[in-house]
PDB file of N, CA and C in Angstrom:
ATOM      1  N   UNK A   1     -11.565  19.309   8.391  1.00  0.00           N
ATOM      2  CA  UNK A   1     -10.234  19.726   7.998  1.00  0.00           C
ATOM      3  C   UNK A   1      -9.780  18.891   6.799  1.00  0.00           C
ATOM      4  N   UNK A   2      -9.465  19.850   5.579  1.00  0.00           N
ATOM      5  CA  UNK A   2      -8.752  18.947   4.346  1.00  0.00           C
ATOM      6  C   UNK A   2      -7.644  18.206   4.684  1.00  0.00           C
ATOM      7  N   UNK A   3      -6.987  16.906   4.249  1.00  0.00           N
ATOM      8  CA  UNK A   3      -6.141  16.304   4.250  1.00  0.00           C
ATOM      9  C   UNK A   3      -5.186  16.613   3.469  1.00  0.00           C
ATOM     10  N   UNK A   4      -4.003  16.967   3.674  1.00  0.00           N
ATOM     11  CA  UNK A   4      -2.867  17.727   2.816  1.00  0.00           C
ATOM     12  C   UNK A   4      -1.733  16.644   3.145  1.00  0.00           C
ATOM     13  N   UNK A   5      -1.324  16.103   2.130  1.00  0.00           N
ATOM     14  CA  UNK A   5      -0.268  14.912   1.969  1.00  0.00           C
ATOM     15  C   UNK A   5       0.923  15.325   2.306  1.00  0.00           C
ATOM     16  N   UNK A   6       1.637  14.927   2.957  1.00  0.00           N
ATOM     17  CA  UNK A   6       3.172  15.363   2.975  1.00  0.00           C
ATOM     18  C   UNK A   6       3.645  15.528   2.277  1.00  0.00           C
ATOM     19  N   UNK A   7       4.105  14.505   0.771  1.00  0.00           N
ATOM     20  CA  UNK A   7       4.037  14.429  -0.115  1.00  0.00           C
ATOM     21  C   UNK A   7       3.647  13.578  -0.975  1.00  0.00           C
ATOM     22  N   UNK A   8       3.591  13.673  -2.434  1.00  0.00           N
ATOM     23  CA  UNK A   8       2.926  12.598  -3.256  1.00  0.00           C
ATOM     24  C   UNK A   8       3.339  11.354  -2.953  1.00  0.00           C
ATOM     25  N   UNK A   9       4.894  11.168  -2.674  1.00  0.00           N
ATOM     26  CA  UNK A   9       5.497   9.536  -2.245  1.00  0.00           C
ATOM     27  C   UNK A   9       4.402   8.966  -0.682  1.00  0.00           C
ATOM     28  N   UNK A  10       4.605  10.109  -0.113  1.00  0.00           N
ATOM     29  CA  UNK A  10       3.869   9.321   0.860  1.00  0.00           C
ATOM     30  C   UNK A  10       2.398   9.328   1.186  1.00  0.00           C
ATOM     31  N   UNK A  11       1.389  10.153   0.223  1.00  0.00           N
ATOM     32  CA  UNK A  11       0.216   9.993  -0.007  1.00  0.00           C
ATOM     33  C   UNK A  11      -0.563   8.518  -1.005  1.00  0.00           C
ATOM     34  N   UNK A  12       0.716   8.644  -1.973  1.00  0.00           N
ATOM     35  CA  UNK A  12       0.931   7.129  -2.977  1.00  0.00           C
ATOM     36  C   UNK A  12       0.995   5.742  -2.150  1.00  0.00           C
ATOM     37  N   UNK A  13       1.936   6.160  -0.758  1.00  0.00           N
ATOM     38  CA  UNK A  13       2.129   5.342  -0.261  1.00  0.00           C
ATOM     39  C   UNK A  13       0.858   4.238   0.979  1.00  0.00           C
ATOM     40  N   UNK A  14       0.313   5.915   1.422  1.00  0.00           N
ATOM     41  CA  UNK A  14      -0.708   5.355   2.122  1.00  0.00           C
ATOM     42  C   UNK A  14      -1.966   5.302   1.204  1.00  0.00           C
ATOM     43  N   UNK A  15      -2.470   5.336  -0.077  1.00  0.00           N
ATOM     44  CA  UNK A  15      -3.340   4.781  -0.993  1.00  0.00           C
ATOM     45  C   UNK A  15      -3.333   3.394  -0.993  1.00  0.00           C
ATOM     46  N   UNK A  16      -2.165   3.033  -1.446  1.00  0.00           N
ATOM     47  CA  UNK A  16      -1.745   1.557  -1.806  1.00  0.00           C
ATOM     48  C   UNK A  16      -1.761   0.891  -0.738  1.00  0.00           C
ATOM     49  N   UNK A  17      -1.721   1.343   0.655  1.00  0.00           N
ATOM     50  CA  UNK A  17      -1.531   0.650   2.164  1.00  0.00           C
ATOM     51  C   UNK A  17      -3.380   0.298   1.905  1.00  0.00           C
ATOM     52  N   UNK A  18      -3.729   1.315   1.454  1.00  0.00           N
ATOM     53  CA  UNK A  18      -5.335   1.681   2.549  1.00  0.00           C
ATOM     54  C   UNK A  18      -6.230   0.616   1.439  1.00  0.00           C
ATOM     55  N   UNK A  19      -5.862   0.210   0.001  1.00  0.00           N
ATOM     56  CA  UNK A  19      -6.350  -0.897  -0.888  1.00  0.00           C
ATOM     57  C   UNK A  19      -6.209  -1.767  -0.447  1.00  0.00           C
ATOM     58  N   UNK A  20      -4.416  -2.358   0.019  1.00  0.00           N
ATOM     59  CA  UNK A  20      -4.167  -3.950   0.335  1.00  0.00           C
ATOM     60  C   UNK A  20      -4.845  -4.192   1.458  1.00  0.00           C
ATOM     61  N   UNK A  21      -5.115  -3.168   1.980  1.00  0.00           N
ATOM     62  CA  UNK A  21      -5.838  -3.909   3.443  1.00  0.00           C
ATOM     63  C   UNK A  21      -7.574  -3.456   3.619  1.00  0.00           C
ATOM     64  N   UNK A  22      -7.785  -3.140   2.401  1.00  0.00           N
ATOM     65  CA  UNK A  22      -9.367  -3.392   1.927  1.00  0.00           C
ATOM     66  C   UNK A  22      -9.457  -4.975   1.665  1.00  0.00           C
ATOM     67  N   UNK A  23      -8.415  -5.774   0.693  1.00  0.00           N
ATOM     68  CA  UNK A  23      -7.909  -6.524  -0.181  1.00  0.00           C
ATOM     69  C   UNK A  23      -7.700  -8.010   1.151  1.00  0.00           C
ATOM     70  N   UNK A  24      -7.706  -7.507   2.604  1.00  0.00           N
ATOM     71  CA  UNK A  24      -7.575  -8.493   3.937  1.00  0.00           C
ATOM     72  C   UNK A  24      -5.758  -8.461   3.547  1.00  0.00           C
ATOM     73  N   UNK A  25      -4.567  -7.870   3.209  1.00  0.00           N
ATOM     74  CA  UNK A  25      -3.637  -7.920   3.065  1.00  0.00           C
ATOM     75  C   UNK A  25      -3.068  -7.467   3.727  1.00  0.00           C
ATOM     76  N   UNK A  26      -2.190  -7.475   4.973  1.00  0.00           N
ATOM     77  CA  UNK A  26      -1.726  -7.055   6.052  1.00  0.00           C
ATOM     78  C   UNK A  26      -0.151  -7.473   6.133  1.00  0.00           C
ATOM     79  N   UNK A  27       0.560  -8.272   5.678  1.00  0.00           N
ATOM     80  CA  UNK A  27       1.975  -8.112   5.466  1.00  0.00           C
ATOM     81  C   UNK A  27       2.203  -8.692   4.160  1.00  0.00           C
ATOM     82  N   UNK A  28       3.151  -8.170   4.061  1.00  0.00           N
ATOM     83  CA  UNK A  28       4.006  -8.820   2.708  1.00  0.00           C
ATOM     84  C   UNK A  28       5.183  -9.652   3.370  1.00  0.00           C
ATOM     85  N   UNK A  29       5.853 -10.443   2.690  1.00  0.00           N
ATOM     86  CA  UNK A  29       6.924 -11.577   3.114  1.00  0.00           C
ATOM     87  C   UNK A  29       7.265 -11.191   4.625  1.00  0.00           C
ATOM     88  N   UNK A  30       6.100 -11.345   5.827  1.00  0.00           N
ATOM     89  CA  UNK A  30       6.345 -11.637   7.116  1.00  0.00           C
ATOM     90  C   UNK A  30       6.240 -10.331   8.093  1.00  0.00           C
ATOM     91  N   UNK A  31       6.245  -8.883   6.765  1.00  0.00           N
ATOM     92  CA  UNK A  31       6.677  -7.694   7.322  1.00  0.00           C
ATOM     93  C   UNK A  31       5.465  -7.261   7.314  1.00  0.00           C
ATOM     94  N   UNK A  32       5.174  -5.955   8.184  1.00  0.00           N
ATOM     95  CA  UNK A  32       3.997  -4.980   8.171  1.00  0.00           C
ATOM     96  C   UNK A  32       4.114  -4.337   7.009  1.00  0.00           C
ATOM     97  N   UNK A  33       3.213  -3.605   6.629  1.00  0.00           N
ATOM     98  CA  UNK A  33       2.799  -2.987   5.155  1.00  0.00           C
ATOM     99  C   UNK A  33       3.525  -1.558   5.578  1.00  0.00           C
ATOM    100  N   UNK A  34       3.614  -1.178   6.386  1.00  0.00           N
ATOM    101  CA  UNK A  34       4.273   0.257   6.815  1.00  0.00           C
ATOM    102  C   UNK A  34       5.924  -0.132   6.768  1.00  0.00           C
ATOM    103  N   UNK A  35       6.098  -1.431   7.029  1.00  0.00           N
ATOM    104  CA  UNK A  35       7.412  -1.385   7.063  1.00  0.00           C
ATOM    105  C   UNK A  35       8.782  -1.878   5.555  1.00  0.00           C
ATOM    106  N   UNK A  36       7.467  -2.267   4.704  1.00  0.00           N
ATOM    107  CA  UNK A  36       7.820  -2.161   3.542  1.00  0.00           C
ATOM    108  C   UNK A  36       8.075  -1.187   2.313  1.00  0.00           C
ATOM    109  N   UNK A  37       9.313  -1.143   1.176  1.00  0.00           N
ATOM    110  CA  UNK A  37       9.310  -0.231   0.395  1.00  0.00           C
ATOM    111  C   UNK A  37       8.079  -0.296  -0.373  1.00  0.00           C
ATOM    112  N   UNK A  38       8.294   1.216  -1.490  1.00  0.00           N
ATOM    113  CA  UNK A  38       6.565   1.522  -2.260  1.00  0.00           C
ATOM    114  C   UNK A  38       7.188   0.612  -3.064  1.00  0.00           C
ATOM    115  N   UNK A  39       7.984  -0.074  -3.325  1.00  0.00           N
ATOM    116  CA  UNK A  39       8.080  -0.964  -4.745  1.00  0.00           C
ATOM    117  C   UNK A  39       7.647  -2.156  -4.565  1.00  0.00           C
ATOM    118  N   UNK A  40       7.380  -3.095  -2.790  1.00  0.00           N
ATOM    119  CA  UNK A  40       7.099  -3.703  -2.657  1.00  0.00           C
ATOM    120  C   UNK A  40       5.732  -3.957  -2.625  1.00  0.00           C
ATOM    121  N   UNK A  41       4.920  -2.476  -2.059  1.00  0.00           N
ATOM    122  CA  UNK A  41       3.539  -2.544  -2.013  1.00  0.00           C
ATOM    123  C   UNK A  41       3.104  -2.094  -3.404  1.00  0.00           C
ATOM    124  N   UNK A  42       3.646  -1.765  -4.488  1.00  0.00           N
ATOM    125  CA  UNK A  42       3.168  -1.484  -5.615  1.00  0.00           C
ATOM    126  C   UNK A  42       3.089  -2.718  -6.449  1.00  0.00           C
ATOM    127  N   UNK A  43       4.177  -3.853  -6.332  1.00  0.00           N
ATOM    128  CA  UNK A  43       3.976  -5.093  -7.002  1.00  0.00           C
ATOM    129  C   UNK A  43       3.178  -5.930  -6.088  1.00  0.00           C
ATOM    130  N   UNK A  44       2.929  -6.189  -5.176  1.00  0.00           N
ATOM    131  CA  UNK A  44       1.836  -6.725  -4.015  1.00  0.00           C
ATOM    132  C   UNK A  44       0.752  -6.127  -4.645  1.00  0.00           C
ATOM    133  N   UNK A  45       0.382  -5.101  -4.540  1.00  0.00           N
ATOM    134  CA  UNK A  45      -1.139  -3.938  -4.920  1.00  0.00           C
ATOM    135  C   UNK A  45      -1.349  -4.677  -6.563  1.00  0.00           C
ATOM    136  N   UNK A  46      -0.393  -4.626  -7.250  1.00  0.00           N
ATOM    137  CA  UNK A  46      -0.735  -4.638  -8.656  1.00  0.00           C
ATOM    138  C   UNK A  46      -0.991  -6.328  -8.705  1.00  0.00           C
ATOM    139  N   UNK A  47      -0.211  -7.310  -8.078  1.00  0.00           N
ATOM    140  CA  UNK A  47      -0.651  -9.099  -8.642  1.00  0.00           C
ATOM    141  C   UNK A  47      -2.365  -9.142  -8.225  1.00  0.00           C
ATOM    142  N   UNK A  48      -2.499  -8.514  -7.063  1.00  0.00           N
ATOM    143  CA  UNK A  48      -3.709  -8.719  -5.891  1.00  0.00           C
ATOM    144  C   UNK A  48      -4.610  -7.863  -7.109  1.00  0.00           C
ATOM    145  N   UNK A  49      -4.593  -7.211  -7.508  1.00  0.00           N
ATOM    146  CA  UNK A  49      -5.546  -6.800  -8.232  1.00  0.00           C
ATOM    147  C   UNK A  49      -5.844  -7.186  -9.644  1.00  0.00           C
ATOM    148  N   UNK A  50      -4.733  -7.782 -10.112  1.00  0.00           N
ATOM    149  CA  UNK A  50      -4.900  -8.520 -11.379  1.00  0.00           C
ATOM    150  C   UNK A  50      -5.351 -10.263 -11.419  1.00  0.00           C
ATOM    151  N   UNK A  51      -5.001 -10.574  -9.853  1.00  0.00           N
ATOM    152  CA  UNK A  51      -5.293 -12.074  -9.867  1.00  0.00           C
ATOM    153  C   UNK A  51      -7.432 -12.280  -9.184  1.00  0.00           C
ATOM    154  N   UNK A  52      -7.908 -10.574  -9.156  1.00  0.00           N
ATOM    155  CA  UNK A  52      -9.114 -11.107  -9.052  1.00  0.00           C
ATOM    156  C   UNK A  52      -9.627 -10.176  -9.944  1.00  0.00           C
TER     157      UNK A  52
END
């Protein structure tokens, strides 16, 4: 069965989940990665990938 996104925000959203925690990244400042905004996991996603 194809995977059909709810929508782009929340297909964007679980991309960037499904990297940081390739990345061993499992919360941001104390919180779960689900329970954070995409602006938080987009600047998290983007240092983590520029600092290796």
């Amino acid at each position: 069965m194809e995977h059909i996104p709810e929508s782009k925000f929340t297909d964007k959203r679980e991309t960037i989940i499904q990297g940081l925690v390739e990345q061993n990244v499992f919360k941001i400042n104390g919180r779960q990665l689900y329970e954070t905004s995409l602006y938080e996991l987009m600047k998290t996603y983007t240092d983590t990938n520029q600092a290796g």
